[in-house]
Protein backbone atom coordinates (compact mmCIF):
# COMPACT_ATOMS: atom_id res chain seq x y z
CA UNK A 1 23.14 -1.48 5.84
CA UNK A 2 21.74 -3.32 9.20
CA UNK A 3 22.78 -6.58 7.98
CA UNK A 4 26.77 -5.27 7.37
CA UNK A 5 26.92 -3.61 10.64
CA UNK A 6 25.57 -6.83 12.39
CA UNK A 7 28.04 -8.62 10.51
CA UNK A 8 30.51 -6.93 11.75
CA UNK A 9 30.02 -6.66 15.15
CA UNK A 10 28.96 -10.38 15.06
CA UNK A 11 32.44 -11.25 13.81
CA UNK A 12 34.13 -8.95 16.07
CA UNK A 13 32.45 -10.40 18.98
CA UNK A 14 32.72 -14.18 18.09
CA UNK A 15 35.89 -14.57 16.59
CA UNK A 16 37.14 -17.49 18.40
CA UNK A 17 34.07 -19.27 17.96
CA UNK A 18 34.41 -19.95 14.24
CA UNK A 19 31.28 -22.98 14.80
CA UNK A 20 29.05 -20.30 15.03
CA UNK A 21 29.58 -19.75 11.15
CA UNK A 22 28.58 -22.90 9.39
CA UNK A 23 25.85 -23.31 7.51
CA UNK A 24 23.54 -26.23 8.89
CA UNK A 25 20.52 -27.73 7.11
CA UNK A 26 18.25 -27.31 10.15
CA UNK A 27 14.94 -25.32 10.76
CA UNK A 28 16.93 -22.05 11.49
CA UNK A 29 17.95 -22.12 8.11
CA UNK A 30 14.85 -22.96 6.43
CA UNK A 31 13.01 -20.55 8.67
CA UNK A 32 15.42 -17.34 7.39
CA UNK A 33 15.12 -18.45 4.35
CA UNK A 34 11.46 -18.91 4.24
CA UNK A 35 11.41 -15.98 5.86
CA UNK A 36 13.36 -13.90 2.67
CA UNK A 37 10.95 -15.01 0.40
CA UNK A 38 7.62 -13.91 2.25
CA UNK A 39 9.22 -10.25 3.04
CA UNK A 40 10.60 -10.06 -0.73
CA UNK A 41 6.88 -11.06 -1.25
CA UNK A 42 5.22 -8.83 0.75
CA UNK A 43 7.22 -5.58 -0.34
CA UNK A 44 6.57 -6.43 -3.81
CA UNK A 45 2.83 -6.84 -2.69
CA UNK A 46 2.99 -3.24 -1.12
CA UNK A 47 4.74 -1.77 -4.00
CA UNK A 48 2.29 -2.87 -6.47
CA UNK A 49 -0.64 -1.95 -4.11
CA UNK A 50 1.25 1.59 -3.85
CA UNK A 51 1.32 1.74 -7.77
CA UNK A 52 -2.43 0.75 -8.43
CA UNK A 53 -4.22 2.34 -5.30
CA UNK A 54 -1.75 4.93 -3.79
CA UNK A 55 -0.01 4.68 -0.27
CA UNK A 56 -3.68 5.03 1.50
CA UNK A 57 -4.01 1.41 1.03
CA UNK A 58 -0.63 0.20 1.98
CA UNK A 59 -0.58 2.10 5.26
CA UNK A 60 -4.39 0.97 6.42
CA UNK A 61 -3.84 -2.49 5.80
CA UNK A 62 -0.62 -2.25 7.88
CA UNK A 63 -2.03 -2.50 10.93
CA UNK A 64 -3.72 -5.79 10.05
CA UNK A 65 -0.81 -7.47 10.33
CA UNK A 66 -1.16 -7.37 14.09
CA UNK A 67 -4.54 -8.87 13.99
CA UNK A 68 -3.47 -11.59 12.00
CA UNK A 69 -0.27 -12.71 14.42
CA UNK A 70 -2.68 -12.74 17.51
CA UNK A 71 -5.30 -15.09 15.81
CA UNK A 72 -2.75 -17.29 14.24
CA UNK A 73 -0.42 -17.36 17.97
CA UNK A 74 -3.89 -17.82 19.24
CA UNK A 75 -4.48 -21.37 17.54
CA UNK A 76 -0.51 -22.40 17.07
CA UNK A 77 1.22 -21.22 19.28
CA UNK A 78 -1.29 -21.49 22.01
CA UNK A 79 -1.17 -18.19 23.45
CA UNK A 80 -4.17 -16.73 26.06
CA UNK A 81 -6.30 -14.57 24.12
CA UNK A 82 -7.22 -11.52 26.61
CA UNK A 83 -9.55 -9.07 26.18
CA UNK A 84 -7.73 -6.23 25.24
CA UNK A 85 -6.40 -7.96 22.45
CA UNK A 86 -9.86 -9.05 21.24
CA UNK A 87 -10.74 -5.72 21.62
CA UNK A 88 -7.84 -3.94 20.08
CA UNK A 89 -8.42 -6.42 16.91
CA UNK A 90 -12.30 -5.10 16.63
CA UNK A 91 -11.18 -1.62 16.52
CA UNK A 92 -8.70 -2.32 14.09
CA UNK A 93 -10.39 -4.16 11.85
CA UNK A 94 -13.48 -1.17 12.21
CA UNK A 95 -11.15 1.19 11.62
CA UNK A 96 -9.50 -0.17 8.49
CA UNK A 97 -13.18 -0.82 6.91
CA UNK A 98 -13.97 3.14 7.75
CA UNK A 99 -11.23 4.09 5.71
CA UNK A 100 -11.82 2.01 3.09
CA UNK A 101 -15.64 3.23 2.99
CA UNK A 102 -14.00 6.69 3.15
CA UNK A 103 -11.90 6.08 0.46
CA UNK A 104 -15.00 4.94 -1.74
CA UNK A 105 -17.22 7.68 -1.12
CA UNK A 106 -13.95 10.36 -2.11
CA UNK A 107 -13.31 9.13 -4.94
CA UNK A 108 -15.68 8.87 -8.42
CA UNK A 109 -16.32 5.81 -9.91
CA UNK A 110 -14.48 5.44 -13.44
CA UNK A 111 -14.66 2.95 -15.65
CA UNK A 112 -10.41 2.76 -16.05
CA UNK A 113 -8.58 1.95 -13.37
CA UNK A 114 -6.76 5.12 -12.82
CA UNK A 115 -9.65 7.01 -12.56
CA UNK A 116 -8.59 9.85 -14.71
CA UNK A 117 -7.93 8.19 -18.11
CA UNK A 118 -5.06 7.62 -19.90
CA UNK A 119 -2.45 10.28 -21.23
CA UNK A 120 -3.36 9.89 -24.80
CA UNK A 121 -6.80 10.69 -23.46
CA UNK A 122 -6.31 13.84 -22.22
CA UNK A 123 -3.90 14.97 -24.82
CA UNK A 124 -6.76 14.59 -26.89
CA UNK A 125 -9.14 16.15 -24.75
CA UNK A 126 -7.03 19.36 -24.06
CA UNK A 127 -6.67 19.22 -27.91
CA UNK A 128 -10.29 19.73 -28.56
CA UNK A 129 -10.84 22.20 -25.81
CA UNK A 130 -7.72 24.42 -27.58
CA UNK A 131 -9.33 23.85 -31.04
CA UNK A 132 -12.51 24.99 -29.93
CA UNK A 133 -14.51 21.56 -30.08
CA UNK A 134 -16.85 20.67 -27.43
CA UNK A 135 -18.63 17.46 -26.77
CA UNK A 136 -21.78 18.81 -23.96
CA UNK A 137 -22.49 21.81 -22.40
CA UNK A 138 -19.57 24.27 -21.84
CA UNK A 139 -19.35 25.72 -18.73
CA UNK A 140 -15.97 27.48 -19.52
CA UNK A 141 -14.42 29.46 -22.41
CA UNK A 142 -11.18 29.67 -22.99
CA UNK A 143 -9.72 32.79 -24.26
CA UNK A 144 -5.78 32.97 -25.08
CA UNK A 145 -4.62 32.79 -20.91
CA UNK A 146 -7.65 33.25 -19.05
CA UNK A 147 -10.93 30.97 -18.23
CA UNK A 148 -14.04 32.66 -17.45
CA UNK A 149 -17.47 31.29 -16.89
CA UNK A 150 -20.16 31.34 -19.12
CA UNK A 151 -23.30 33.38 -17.95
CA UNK A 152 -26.14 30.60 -17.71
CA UNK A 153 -29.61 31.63 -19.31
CA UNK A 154 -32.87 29.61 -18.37
């Protein structure tokens, strides 16, 4: 929607200047384009990352981004590197490994990658429970609606 409204306004605003509307094989067009392809890129990245991990990821690794422009205008583009920004990076780069470690420790370990199972899986499991099969120790019975504990005995 951005890009129509700037389109509009732009040709509202420079209609006599029709030069301004050529296409030129320059580095302005090779940097939008290059440009597309690593946004297309990286939203495809985040999706995926969304689908496989959950938004947790997505939004701690955001702020990285920031880190990474300072180093990299730090060594090409030859910008000072002051301390704030040095320290700003640190914290950022703490904080992201925090919640990762954070993330770890809240969730169980699973050998599939969803960390539940699959449908199928639990069809099947919810199957046996209603049939009355158990594979361990119950610590629940099931009786028509309700779920009460079982008494333990030593």
């Amino acid at each position: 929607m951005g890009a129509v409204e700037g389109t509009i306004l732009a040709l509202i605003v420079e209609r006599n200047n029709t030069s301004l509307w050529h296409i030129h094989l320059d580095s302005k067009l090779i940097a939008a384009v290059y440009g597309g392809f690593v946004s297309a890129f990286a939203i495809y990245t985040m999706g995926s990352v969304t689908k496989k991990k959950g938004p947790v990821f997505v939004s701690a690794f955001n702020p990285l981004g920031l880190v990474i422009v300072a180093i990299l205008g730090f060594f090409f583009l030859a910008e000072e590197m002051y301390l704030a920004r040095g320290i700003g990076s640190i914290v950022i780069v703490v904080g992201l490994y925090l919640v990762l470690w954070g993330k770890s420790k809240d969730q169980p370990h699973s050998d599939t990658d969803s960390g539940g199972g699959t449908v199928a899986e639990s069809d099947q499991q919810m199957s046996a429970i209603e049939n009355g099969e158990t594979r361990g120790p119950s610590l629940f019975t099931i009786t028509s609606n309700r779920v009460r504990p079982i008494e333990e005995s030593d």
